[in-house]
Protein backbone atom coordinates (compact mmCIF):
# COMPACT_ATOMS: atom_id res chain seq x y z
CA UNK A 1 16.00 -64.93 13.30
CA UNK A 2 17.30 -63.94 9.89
CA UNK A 3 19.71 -61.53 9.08
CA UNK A 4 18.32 -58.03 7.65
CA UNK A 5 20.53 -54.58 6.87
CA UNK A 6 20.45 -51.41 8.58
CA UNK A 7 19.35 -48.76 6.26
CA UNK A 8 19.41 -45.41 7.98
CA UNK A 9 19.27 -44.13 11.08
CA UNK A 10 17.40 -41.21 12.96
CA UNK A 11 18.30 -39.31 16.14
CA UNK A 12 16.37 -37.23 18.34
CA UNK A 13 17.44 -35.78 21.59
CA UNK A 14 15.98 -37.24 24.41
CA UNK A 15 13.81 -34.46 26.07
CA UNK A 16 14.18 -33.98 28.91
CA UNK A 17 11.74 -33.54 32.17
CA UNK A 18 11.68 -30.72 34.80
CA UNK A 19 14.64 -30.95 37.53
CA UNK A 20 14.02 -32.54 40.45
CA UNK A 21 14.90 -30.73 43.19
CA UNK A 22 16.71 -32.84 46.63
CA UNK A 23 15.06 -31.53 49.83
CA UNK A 24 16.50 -33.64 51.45
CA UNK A 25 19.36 -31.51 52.79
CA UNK A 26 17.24 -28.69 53.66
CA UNK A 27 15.63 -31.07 56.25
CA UNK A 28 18.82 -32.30 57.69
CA UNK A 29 19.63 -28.18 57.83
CA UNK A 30 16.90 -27.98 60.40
CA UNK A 31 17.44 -31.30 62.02
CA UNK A 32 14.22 -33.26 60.85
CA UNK A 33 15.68 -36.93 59.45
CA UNK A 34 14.13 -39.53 57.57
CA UNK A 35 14.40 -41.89 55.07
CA UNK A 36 13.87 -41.08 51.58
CA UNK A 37 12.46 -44.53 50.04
CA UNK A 38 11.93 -43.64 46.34
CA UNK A 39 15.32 -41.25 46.31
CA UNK A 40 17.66 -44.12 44.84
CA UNK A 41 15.14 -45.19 42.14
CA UNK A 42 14.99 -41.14 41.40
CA UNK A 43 18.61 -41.25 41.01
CA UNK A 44 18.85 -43.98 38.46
CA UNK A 45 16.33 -42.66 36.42
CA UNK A 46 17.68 -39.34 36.30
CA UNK A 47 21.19 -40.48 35.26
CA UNK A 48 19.64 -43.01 32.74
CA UNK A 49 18.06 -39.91 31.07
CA UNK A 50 21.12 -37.66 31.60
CA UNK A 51 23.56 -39.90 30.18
CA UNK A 52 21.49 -41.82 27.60
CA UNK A 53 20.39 -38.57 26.08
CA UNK A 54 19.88 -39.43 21.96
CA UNK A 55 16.39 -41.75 21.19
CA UNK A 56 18.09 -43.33 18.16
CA UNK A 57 15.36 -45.40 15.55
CA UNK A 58 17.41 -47.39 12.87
CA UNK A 59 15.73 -48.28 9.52
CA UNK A 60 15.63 -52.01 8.50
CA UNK A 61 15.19 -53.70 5.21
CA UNK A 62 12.45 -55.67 7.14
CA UNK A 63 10.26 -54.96 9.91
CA UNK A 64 10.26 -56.81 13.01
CA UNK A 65 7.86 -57.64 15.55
CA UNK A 66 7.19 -55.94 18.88
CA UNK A 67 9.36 -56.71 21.45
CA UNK A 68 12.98 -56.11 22.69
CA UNK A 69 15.77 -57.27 20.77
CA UNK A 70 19.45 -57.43 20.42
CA UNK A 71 20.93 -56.98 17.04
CA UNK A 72 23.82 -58.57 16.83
CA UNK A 73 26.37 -57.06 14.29
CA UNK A 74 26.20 -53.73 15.59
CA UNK A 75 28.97 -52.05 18.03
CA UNK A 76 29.44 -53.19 21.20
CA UNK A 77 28.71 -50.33 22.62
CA UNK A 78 24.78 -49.30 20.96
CA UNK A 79 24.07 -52.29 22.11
CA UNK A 80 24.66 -52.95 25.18
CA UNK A 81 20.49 -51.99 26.51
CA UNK A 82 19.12 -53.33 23.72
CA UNK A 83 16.29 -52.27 20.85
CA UNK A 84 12.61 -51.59 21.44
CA UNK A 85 10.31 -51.93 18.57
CA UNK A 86 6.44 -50.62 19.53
CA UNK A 87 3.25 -52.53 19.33
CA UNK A 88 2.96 -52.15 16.04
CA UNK A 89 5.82 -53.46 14.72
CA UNK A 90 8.88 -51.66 12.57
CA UNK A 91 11.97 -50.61 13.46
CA UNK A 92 13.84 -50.73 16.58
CA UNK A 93 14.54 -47.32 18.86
CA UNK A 94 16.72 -47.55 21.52
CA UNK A 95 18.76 -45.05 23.67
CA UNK A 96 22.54 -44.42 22.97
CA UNK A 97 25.23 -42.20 24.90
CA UNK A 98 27.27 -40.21 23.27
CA UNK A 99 30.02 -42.67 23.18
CA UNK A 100 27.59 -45.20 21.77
CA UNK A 101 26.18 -43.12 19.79
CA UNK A 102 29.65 -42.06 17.51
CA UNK A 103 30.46 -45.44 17.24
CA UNK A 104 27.20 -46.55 15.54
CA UNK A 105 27.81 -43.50 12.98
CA UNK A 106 31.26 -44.82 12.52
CA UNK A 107 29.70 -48.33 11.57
CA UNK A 108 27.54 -46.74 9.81
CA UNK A 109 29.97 -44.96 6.85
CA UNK A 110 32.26 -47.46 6.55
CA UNK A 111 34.65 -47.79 3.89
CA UNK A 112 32.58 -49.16 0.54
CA UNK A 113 34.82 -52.23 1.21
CA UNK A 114 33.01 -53.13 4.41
CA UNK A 115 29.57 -52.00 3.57
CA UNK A 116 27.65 -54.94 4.62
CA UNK A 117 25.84 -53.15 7.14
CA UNK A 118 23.44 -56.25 8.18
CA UNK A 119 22.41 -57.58 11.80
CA UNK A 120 20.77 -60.55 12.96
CA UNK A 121 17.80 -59.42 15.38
CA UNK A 122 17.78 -61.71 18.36
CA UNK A 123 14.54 -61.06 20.50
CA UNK A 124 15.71 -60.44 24.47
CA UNK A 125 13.99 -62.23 27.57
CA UNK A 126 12.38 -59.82 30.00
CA UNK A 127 14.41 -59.20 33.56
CA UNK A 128 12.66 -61.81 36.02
């Protein structure tokens, strides 16, 4: 795809849902066992929200179509789970850490020397 430039950048707080409360060791208090299927699952998604907590949108020169993409150009670390843009089209959102987050700010007021703030969009394949 062709190269474009980062603009700006928004970032929201990821909101988060109610707590989820383990009963499983209040079962195991009172000696009733068994397996909690969806409990793993549960746990990933919590931590995902947890630790990816900032929805960050960044502004391109040009839109790009819906999808999921890598932009390549940008820190290691904002993109490693790449960018989402909606069904209608725009700008990519994805969700940062806090680590990942700081480092695309740093990228992001560079020295006017290294200004060129541009990526190169490449659209991801979905997990099989």
């Amino acid at each position: 795809m062709h190269e474009t430039e980062v603009v700006g950048l928004n970032v929201q707080r990821r909101r988060r849902g109610w707590p989820t409360l383990d009963i499983g060791p209040f079962f195991m208090f009172f000696g009733i066992a068994g397996t909690d299927h969806g409990r793993e699952a549960r746990m990933e998604r919590r931590f995902e929200q947890e630790y990816f907590s900032n929805a960050v949108t960044l502004h391109l020169a040009s839109a790009l179509s819906p999808g999921t993409y890598a932009l390549h150009g940008l820190p290691e670390e904002a993109n490693k789970r790449g960018w989402t843009v909606g069904p209608q089209g725009g700008n990519p959102t994805g969700h940062l850490s806090a680590d990942g987050l700081d480092e695309l700010r740093g990228w992001m007021r560079r020295t006017p020397s290294q200004r060129d703030r541009r990526v190169r969009p490449e659209r991801m394949l979905p997990p099989a």
